[in-house]
N, C-alpha and C. Protein backbone atom coordinates (compact mmCIF):
# COMPACT_ATOMS: atom_id res chain seq x y z
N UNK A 1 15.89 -68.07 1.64
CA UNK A 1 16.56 -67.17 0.71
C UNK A 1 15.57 -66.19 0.13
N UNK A 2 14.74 -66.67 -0.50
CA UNK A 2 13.20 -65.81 -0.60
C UNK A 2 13.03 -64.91 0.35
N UNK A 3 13.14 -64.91 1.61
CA UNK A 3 12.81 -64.09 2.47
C UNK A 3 13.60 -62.58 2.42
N UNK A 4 15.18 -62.78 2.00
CA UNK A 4 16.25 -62.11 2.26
C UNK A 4 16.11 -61.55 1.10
N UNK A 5 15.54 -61.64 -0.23
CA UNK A 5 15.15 -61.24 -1.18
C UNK A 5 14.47 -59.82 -1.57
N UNK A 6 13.01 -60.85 -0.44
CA UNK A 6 12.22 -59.64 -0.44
C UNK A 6 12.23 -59.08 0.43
N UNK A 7 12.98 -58.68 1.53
CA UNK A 7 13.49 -58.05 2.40
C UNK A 7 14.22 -57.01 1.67
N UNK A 8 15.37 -57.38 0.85
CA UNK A 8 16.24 -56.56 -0.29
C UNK A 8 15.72 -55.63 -0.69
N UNK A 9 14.46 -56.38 -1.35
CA UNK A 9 13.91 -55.40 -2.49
C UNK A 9 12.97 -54.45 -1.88
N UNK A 10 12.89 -54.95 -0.59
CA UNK A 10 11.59 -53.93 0.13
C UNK A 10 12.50 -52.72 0.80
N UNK A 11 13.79 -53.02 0.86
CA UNK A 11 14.38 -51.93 1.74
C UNK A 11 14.85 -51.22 0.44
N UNK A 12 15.14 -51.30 -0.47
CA UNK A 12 15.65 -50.57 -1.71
C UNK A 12 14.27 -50.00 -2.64
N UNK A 13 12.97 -50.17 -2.12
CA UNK A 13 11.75 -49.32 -2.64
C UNK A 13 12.18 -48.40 -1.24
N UNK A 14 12.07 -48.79 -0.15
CA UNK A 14 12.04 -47.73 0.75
C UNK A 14 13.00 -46.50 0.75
N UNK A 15 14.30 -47.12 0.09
CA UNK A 15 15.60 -46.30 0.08
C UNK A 15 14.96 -45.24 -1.27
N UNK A 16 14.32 -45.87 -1.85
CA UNK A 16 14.22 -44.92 -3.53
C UNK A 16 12.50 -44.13 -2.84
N UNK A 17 12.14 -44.51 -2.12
CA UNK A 17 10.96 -43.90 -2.05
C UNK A 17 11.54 -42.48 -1.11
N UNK A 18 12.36 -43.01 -0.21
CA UNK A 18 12.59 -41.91 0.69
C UNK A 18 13.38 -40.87 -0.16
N UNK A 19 14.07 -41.19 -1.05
CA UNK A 19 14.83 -40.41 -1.79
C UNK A 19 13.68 -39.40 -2.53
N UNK A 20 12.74 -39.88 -3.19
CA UNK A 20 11.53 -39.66 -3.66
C UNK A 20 11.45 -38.28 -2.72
N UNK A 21 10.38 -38.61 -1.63
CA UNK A 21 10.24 -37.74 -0.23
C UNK A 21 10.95 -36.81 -0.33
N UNK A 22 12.28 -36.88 -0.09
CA UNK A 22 13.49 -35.92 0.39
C UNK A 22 13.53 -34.83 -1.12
N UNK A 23 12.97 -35.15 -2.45
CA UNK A 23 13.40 -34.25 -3.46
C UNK A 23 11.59 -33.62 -3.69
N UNK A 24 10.74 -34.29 -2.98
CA UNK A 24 9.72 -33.69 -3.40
C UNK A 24 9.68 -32.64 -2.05
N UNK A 25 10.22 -32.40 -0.82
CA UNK A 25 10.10 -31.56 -0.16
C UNK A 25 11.25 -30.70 -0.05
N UNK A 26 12.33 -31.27 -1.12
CA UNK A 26 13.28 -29.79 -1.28
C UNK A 26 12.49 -28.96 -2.39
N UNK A 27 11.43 -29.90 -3.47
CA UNK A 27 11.11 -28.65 -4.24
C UNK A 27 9.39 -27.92 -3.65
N UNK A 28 9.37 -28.76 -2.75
CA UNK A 28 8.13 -27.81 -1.84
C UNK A 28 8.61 -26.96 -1.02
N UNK A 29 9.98 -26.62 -0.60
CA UNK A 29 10.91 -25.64 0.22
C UNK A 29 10.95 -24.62 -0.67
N UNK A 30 11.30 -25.27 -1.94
CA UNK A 30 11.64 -24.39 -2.95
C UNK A 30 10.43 -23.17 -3.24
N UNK A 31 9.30 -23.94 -3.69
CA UNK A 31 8.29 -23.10 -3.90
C UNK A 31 7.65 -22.69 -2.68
N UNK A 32 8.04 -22.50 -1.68
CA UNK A 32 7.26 -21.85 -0.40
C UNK A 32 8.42 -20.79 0.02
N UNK A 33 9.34 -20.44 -0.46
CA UNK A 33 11.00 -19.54 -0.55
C UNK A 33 10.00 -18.41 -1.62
N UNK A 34 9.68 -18.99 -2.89
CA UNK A 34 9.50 -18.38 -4.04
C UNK A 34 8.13 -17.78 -3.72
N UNK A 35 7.27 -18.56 -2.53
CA UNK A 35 5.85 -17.91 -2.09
C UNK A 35 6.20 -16.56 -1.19
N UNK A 36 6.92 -16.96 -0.58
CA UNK A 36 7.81 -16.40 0.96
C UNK A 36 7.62 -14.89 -0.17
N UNK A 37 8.94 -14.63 -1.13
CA UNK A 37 9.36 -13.88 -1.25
C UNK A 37 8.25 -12.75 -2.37
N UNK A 38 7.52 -13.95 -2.98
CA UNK A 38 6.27 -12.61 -3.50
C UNK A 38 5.70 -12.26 -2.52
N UNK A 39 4.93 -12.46 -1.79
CA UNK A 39 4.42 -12.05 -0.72
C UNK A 39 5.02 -10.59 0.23
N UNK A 40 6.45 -10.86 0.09
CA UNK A 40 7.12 -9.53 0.84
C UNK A 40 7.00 -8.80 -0.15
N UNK A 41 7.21 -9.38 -1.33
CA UNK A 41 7.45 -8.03 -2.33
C UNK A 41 6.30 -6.85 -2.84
N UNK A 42 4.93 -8.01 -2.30
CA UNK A 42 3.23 -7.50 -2.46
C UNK A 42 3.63 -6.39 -1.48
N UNK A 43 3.76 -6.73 0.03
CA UNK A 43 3.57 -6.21 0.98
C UNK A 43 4.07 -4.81 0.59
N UNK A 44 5.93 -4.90 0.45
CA UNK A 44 6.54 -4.12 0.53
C UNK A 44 6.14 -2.75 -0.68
N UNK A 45 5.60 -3.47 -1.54
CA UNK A 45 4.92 -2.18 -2.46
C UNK A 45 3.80 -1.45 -2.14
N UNK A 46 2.84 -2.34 -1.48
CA UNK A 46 2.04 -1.86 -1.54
C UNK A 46 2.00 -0.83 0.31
N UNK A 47 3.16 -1.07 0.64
CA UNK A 47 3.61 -0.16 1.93
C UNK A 47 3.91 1.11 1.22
N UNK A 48 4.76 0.51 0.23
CA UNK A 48 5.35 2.48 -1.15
C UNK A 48 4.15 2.72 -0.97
N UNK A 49 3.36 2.26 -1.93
CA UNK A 49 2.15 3.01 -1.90
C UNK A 49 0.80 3.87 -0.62
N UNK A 50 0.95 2.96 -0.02
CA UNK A 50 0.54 3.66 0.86
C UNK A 50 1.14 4.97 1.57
N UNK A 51 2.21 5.15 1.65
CA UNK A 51 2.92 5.85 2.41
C UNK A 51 3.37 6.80 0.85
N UNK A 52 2.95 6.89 -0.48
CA UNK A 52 3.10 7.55 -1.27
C UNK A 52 1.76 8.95 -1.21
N UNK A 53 0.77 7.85 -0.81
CA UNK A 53 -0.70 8.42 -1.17
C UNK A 53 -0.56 9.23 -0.18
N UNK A 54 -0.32 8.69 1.27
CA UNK A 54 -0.41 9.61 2.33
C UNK A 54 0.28 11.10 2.27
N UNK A 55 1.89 10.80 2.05
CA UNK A 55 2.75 12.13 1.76
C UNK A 55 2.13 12.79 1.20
N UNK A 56 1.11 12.06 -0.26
CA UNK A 56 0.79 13.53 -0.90
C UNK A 56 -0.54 14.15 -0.41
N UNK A 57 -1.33 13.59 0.42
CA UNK A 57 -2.54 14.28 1.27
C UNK A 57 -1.56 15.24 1.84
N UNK A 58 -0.71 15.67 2.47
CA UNK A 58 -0.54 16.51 2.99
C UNK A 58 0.69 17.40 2.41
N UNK A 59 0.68 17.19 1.07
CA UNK A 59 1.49 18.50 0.33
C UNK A 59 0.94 19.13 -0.34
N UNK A 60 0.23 20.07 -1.03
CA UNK A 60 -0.50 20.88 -1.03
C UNK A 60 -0.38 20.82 -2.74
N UNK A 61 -1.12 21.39 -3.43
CA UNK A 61 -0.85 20.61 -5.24
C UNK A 61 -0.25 22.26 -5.71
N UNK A 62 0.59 21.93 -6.80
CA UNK A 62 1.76 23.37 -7.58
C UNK A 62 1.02 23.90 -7.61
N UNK A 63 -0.23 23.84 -8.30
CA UNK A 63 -1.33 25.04 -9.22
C UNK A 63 -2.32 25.89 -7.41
N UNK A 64 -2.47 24.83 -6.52
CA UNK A 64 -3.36 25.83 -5.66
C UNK A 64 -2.15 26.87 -5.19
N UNK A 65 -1.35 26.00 -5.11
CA UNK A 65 0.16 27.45 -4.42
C UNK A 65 0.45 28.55 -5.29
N UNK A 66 0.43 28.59 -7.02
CA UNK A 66 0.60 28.85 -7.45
C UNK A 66 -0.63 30.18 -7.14
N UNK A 67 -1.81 29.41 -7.63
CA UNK A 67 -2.93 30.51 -7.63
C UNK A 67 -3.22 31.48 -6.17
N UNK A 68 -2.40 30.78 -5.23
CA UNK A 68 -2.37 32.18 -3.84
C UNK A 68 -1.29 33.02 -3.57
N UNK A 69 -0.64 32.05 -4.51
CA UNK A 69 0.96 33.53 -4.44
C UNK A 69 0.63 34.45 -5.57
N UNK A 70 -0.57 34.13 -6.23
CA UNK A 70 -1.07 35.30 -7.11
C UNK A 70 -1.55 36.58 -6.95
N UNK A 71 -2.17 35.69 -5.41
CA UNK A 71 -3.50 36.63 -4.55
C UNK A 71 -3.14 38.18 -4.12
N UNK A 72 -3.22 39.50 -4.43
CA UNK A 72 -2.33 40.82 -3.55
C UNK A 72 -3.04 40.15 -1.92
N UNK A 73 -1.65 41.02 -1.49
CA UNK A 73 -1.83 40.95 -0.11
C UNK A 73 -2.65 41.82 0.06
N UNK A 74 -3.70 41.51 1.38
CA UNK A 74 -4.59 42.54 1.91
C UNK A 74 -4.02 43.11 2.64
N UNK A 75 -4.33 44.49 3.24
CA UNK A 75 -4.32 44.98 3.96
C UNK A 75 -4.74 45.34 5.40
N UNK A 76 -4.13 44.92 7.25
CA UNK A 76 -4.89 44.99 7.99
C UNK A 76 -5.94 45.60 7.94
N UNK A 77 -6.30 46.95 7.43
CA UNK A 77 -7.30 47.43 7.47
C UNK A 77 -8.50 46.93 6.57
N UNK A 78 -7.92 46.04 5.43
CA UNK A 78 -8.53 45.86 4.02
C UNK A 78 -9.50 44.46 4.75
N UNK A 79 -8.93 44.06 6.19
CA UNK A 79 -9.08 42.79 6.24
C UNK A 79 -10.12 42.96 7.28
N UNK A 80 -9.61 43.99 8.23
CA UNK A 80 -10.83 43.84 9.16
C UNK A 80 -11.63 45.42 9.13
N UNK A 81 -12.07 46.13 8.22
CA UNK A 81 -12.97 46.52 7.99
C UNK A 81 -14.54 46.24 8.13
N UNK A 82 -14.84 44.99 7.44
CA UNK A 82 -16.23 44.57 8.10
C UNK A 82 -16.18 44.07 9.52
N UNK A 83 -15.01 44.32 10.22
CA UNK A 83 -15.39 43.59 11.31
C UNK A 83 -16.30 44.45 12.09
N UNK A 84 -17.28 44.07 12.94
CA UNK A 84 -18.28 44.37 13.72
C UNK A 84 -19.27 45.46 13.13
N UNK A 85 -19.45 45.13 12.03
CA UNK A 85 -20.31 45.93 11.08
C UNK A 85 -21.33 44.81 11.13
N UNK A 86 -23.06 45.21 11.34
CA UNK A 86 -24.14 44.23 11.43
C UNK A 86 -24.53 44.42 10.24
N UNK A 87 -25.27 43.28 9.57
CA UNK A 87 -25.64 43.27 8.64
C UNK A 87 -27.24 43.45 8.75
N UNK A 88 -28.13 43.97 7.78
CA UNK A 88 -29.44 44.13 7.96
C UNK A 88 -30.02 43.22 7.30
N UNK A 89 -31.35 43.18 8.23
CA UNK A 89 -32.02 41.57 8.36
C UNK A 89 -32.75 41.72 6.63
N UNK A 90 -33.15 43.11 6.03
CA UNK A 90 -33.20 43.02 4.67
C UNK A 90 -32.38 43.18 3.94
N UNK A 91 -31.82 42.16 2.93
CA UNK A 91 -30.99 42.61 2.56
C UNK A 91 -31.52 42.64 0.52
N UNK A 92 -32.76 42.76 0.47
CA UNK A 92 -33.31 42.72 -0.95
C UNK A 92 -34.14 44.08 -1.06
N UNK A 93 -34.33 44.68 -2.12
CA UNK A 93 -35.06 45.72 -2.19
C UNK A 93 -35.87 45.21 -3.44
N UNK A 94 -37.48 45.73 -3.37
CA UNK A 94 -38.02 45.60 -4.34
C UNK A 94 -38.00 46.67 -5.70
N UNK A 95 -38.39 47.01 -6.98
CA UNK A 95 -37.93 47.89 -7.76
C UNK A 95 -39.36 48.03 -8.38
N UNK A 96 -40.22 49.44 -8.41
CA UNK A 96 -41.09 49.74 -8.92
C UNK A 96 -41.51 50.26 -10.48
């Protein structure tokens, strides 16, 4: 009878232990869901960002646009006037 006893009681630690098991790896599911999902959310920002920084390398900033739509237009001639004009190898004069 002893035997059937502790037989009992050994299968009813096992039943409560496994139960044990089964709730400590629904809340290790749990927190590896809750790891899962910071992790995308790191990623996914820091993708905004990247792809924020980039767009703006190649848009040009208000104030430089601003300051060349200031600029008068030159004139073809205004523009290539020095062209093929040499410059001289002195270009300093001394003053007596």
């Amino acid at each position: 009878m002893e035997s059937k006893n502790d037989t009992t009681v050994t299968a009813v630690d096992v039943l409560m232990k496994n139960e044990t098991i089964v709730d400590d790896v629904q809340m290790e599911n749990t927190s590896n869901q809750d790891n899962e999902k910071a992790v995308d959310n790191a990623v996914s920002n820091h993708r905004k960002t990247v792809d924020n920084v980039v767009s703006n390398l190649f848009q040009p900033e208000p104030h430089t646009m601003m300051e060349k739509s200031n600029l008068p237009e030159k004139s073809k001639f205004q523009k290539n006037q020095n062209c093929g004009k040499k410059r001289s190898t002195i270009e300093t004069t001394t003053l007596l």
